[in-house]
N, C-alpha and C. Protein backbone atom coordinates (compact mmCIF):
# COMPACT_ATOMS: atom_id res chain seq x y z
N UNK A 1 47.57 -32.28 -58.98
CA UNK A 1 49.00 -32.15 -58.70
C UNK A 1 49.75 -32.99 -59.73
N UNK A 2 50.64 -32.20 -60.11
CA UNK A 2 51.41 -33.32 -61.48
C UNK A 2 52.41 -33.84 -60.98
N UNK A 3 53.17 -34.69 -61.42
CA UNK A 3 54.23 -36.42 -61.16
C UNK A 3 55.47 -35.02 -60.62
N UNK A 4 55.43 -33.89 -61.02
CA UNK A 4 57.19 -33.09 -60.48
C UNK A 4 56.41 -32.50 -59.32
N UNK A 5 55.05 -31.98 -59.05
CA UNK A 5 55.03 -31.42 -57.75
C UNK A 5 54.87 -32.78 -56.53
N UNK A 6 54.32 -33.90 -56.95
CA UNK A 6 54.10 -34.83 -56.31
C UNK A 6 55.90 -35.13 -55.47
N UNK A 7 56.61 -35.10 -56.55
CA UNK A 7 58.24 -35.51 -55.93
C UNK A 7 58.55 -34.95 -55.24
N UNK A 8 58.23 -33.01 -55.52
CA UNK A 8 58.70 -32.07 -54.18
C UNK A 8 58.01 -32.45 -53.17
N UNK A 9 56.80 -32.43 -53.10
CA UNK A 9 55.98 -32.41 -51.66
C UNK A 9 56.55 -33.94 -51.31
N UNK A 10 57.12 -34.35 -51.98
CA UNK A 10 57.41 -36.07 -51.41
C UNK A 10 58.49 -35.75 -50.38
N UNK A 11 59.83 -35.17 -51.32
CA UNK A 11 60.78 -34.99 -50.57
C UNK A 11 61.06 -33.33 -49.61
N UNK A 12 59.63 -32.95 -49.70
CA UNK A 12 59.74 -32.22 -47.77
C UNK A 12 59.20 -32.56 -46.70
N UNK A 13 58.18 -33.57 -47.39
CA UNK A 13 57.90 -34.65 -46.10
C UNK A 13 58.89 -34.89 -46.09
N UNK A 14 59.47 -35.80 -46.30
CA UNK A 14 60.60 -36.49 -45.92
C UNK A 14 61.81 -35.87 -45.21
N UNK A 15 61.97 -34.20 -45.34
CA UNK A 15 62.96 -33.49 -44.83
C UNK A 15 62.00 -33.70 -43.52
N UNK A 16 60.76 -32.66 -43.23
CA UNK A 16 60.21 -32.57 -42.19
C UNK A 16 60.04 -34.20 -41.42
N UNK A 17 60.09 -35.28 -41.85
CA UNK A 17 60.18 -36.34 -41.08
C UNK A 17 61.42 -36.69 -40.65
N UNK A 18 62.46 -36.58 -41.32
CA UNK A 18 63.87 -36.57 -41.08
C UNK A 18 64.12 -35.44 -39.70
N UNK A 19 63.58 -34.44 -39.48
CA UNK A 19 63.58 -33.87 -38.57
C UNK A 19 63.04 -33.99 -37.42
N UNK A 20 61.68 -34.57 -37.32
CA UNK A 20 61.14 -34.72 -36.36
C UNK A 20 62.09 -36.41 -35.82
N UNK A 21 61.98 -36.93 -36.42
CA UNK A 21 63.11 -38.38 -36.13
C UNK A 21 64.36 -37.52 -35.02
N UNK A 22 65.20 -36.94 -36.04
CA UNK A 22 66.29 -36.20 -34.84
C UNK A 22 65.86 -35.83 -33.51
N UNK A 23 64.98 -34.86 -33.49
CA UNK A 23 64.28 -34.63 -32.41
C UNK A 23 64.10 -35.23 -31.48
N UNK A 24 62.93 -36.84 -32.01
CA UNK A 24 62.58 -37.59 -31.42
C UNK A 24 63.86 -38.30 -30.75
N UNK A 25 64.93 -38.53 -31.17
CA UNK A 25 66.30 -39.54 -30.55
C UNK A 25 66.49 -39.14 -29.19
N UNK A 26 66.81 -40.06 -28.86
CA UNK A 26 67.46 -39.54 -27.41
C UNK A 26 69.58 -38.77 -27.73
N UNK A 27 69.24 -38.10 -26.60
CA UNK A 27 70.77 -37.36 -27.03
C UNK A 27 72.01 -38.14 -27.22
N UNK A 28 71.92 -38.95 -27.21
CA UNK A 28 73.16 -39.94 -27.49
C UNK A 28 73.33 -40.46 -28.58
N UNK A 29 72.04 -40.26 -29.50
CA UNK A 29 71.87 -40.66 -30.88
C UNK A 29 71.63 -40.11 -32.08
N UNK A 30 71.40 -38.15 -31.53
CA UNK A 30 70.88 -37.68 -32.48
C UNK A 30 72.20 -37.12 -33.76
N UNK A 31 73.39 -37.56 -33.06
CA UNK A 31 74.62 -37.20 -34.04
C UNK A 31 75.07 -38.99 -34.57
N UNK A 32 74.74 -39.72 -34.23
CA UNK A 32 74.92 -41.16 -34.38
C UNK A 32 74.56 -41.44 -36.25
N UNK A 33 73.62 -41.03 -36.83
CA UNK A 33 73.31 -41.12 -37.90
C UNK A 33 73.21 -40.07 -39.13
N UNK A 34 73.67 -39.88 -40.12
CA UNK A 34 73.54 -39.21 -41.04
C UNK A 34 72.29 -38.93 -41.81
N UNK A 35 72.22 -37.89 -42.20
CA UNK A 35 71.01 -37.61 -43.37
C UNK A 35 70.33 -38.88 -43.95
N UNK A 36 71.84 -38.81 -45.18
CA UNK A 36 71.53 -40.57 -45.98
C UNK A 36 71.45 -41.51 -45.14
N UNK A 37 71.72 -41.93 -44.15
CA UNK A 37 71.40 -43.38 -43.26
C UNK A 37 70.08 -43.23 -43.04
N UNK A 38 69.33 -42.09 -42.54
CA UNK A 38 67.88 -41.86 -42.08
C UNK A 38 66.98 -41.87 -43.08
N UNK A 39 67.45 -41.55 -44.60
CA UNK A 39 66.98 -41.47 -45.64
C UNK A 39 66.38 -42.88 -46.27
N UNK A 40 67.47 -43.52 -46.59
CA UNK A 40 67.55 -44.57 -45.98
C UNK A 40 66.92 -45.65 -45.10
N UNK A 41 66.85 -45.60 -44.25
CA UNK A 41 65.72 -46.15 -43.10
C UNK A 41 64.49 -45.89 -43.58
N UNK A 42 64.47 -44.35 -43.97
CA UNK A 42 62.77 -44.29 -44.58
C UNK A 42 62.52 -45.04 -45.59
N UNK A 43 63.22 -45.12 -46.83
CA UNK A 43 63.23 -46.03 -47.54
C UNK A 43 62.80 -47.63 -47.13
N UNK A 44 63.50 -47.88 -45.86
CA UNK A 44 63.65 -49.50 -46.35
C UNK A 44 61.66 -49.79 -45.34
N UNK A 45 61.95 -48.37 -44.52
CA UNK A 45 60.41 -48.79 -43.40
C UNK A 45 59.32 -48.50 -45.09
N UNK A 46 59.24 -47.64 -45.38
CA UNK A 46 57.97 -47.86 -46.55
C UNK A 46 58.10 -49.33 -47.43
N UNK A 47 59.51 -49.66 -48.06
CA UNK A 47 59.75 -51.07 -48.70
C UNK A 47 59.38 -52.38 -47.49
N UNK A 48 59.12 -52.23 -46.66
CA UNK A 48 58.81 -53.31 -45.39
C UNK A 48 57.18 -52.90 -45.81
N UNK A 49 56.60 -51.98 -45.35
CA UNK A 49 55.13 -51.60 -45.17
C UNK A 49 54.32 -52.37 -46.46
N UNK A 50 55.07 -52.00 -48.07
CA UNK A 50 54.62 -51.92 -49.05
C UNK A 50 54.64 -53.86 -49.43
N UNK A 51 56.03 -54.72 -49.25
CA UNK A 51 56.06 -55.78 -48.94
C UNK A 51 56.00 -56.66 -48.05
N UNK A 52 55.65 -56.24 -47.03
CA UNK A 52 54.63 -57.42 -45.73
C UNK A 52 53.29 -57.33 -46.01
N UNK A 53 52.70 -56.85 -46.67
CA UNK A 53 51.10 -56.60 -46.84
C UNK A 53 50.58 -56.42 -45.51
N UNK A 54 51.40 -55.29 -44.82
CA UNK A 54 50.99 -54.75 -43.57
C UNK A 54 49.44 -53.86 -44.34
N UNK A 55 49.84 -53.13 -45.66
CA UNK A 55 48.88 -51.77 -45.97
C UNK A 55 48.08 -52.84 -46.35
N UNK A 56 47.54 -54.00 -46.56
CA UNK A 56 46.37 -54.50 -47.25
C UNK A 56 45.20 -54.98 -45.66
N UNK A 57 45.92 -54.90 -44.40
CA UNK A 57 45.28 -55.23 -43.68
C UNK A 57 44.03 -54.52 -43.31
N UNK A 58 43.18 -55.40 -43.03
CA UNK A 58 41.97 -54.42 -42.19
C UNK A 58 42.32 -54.12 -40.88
N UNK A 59 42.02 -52.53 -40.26
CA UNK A 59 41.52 -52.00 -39.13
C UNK A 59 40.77 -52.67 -38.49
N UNK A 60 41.05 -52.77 -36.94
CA UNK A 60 40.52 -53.18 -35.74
C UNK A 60 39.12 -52.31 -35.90
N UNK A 61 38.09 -52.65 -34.80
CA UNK A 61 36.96 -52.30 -34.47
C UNK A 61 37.18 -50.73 -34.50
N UNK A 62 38.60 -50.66 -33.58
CA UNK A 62 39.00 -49.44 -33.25
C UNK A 62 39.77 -48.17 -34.38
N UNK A 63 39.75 -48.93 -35.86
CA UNK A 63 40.43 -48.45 -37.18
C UNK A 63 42.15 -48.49 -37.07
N UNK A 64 42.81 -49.81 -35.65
CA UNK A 64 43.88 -49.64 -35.61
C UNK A 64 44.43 -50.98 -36.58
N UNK A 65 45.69 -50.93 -37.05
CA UNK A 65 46.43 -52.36 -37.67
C UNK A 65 47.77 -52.23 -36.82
N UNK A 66 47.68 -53.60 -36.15
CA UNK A 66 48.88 -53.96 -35.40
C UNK A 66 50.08 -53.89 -35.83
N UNK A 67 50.82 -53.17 -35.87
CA UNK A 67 52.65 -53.25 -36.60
C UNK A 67 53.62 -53.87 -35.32
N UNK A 68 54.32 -54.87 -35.77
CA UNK A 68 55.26 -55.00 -34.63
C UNK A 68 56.40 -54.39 -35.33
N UNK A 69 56.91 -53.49 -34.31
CA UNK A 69 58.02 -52.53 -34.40
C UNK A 69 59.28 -53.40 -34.32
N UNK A 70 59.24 -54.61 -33.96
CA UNK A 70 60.91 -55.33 -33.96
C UNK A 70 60.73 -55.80 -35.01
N UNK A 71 59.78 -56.51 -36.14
CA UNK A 71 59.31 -57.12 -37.80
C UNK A 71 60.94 -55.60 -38.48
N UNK A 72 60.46 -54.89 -37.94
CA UNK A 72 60.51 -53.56 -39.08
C UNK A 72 62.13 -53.27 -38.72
N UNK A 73 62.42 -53.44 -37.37
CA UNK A 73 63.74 -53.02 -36.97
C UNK A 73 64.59 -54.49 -38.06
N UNK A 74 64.02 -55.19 -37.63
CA UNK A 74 64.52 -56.62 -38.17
C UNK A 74 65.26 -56.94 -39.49
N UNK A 75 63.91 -55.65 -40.38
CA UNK A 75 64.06 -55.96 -41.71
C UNK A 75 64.79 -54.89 -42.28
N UNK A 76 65.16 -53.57 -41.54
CA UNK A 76 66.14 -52.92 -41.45
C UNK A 76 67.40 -52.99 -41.30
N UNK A 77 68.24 -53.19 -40.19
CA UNK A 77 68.79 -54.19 -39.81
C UNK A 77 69.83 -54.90 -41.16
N UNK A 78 68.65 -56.45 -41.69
CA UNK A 78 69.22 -57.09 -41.76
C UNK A 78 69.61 -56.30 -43.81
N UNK A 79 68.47 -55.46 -44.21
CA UNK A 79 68.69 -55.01 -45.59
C UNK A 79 69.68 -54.12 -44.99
N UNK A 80 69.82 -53.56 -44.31
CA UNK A 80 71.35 -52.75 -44.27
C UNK A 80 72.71 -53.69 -44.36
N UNK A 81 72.74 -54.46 -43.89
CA UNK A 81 73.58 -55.45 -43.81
C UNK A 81 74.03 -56.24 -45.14
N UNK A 82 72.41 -56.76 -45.99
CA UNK A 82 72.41 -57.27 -47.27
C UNK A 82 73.12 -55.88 -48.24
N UNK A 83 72.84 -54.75 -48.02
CA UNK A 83 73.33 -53.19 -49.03
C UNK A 83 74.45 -52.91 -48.49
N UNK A 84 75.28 -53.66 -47.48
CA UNK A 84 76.60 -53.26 -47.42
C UNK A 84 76.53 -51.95 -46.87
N UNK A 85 75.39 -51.48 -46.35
CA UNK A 85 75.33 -50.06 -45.60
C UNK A 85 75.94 -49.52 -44.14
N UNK A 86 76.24 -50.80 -43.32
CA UNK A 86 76.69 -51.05 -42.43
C UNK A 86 75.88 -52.04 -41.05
N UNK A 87 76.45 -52.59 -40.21
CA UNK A 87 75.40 -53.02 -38.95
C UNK A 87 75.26 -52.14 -38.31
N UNK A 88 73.62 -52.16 -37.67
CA UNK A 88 73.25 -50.87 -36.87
C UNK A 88 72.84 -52.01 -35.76
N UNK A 89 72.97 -51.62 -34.80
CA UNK A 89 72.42 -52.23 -33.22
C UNK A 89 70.40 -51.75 -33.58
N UNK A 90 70.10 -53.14 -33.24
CA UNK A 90 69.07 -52.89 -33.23
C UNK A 90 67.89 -52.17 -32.33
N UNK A 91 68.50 -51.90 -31.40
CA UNK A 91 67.83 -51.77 -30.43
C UNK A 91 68.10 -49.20 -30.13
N UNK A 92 68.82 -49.20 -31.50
CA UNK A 92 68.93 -47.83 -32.06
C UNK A 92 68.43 -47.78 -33.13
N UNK A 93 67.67 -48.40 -33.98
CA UNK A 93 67.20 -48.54 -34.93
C UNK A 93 65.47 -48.60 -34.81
N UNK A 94 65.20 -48.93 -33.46
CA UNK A 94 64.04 -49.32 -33.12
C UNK A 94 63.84 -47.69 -32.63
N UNK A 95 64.53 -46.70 -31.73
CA UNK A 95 64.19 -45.43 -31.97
C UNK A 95 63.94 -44.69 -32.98
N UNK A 96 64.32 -44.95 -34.28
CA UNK A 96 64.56 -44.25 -35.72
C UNK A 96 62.57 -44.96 -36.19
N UNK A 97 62.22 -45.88 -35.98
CA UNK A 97 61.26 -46.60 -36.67
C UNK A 97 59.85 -46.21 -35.76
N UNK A 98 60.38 -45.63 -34.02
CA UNK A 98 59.50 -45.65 -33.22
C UNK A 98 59.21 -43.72 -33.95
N UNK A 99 60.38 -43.29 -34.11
CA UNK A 99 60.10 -42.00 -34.61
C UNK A 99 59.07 -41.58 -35.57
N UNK A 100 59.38 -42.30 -36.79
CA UNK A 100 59.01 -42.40 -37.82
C UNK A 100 57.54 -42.65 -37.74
N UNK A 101 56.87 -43.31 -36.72
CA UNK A 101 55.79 -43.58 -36.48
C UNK A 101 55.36 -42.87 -35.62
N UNK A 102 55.91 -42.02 -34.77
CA UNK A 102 55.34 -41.11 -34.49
C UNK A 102 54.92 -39.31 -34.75
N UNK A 103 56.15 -39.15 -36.00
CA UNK A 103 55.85 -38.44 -36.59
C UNK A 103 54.64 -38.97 -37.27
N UNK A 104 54.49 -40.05 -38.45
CA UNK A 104 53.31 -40.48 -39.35
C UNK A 104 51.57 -40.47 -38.00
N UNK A 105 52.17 -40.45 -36.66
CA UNK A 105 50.65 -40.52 -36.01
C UNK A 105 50.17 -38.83 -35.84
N UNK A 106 51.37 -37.69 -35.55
CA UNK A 106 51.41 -36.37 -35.42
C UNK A 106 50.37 -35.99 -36.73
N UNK A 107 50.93 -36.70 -37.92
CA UNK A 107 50.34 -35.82 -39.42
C UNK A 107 48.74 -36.20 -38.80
N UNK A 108 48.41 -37.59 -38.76
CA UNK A 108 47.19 -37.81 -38.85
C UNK A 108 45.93 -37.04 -37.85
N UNK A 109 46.88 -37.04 -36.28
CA UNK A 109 45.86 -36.44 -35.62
C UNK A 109 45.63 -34.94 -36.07
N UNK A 110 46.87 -34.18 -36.83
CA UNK A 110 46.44 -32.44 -36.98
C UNK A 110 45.65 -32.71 -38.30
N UNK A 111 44.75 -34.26 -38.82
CA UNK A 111 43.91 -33.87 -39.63
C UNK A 111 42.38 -33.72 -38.74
């Protein structure tokens, strides 16, 4: 796969995760956020993953690695805040991250 098909298939994951996120919201939230804000969020949850050295950890007995989901809301949150993107209540932000992770558990089990 070459560096331009790698970008497309990048960014329809990212549509198809952007979607399943909506989905996932509860109805009070699924008009609450824009495209770019969710875009966004994906952004800053992979820049959290890639700089906590969450991905360098070893798997449990069980092949699981512990994520605490408020670390991630946290660091969301507060880089939205540092980018002048706006304050988000954290505790709506923690649905967007719980999404996101449950879309990323959906891909794995239909392997």
């Amino acid at each position: 796969m070459g560096v331009e098909d790698e970008f497309l298939f990048e960014d329809v994951d990212d549509e198809k995760t952007i979607e399943f996120i909506r989905n996932y919201l509860p109805q009070e939230l699924k008009d609450k956020f824009s495209d770019d804000e969710l875009y966004y969020f994906l952004d800053l949850i992979d820049e959290y993953y890639s700089e906590s050295g969450i991905l360098d950890v070893q798997p449990d007995a069980d092949g699981y690695v512990e994520i605490d989901l408020d670390n991630i809301v946290e660091y969301i949150v507060k880089e939205a805040k540092k980018d002048e993107m706006g304050e988000f209540d954290p505790e709506e932000i923690l649905f967007v991250v719980q999404g996101e992770m449950e879309y990323t558990d959906s891909l794995e089990e239909g392997n």
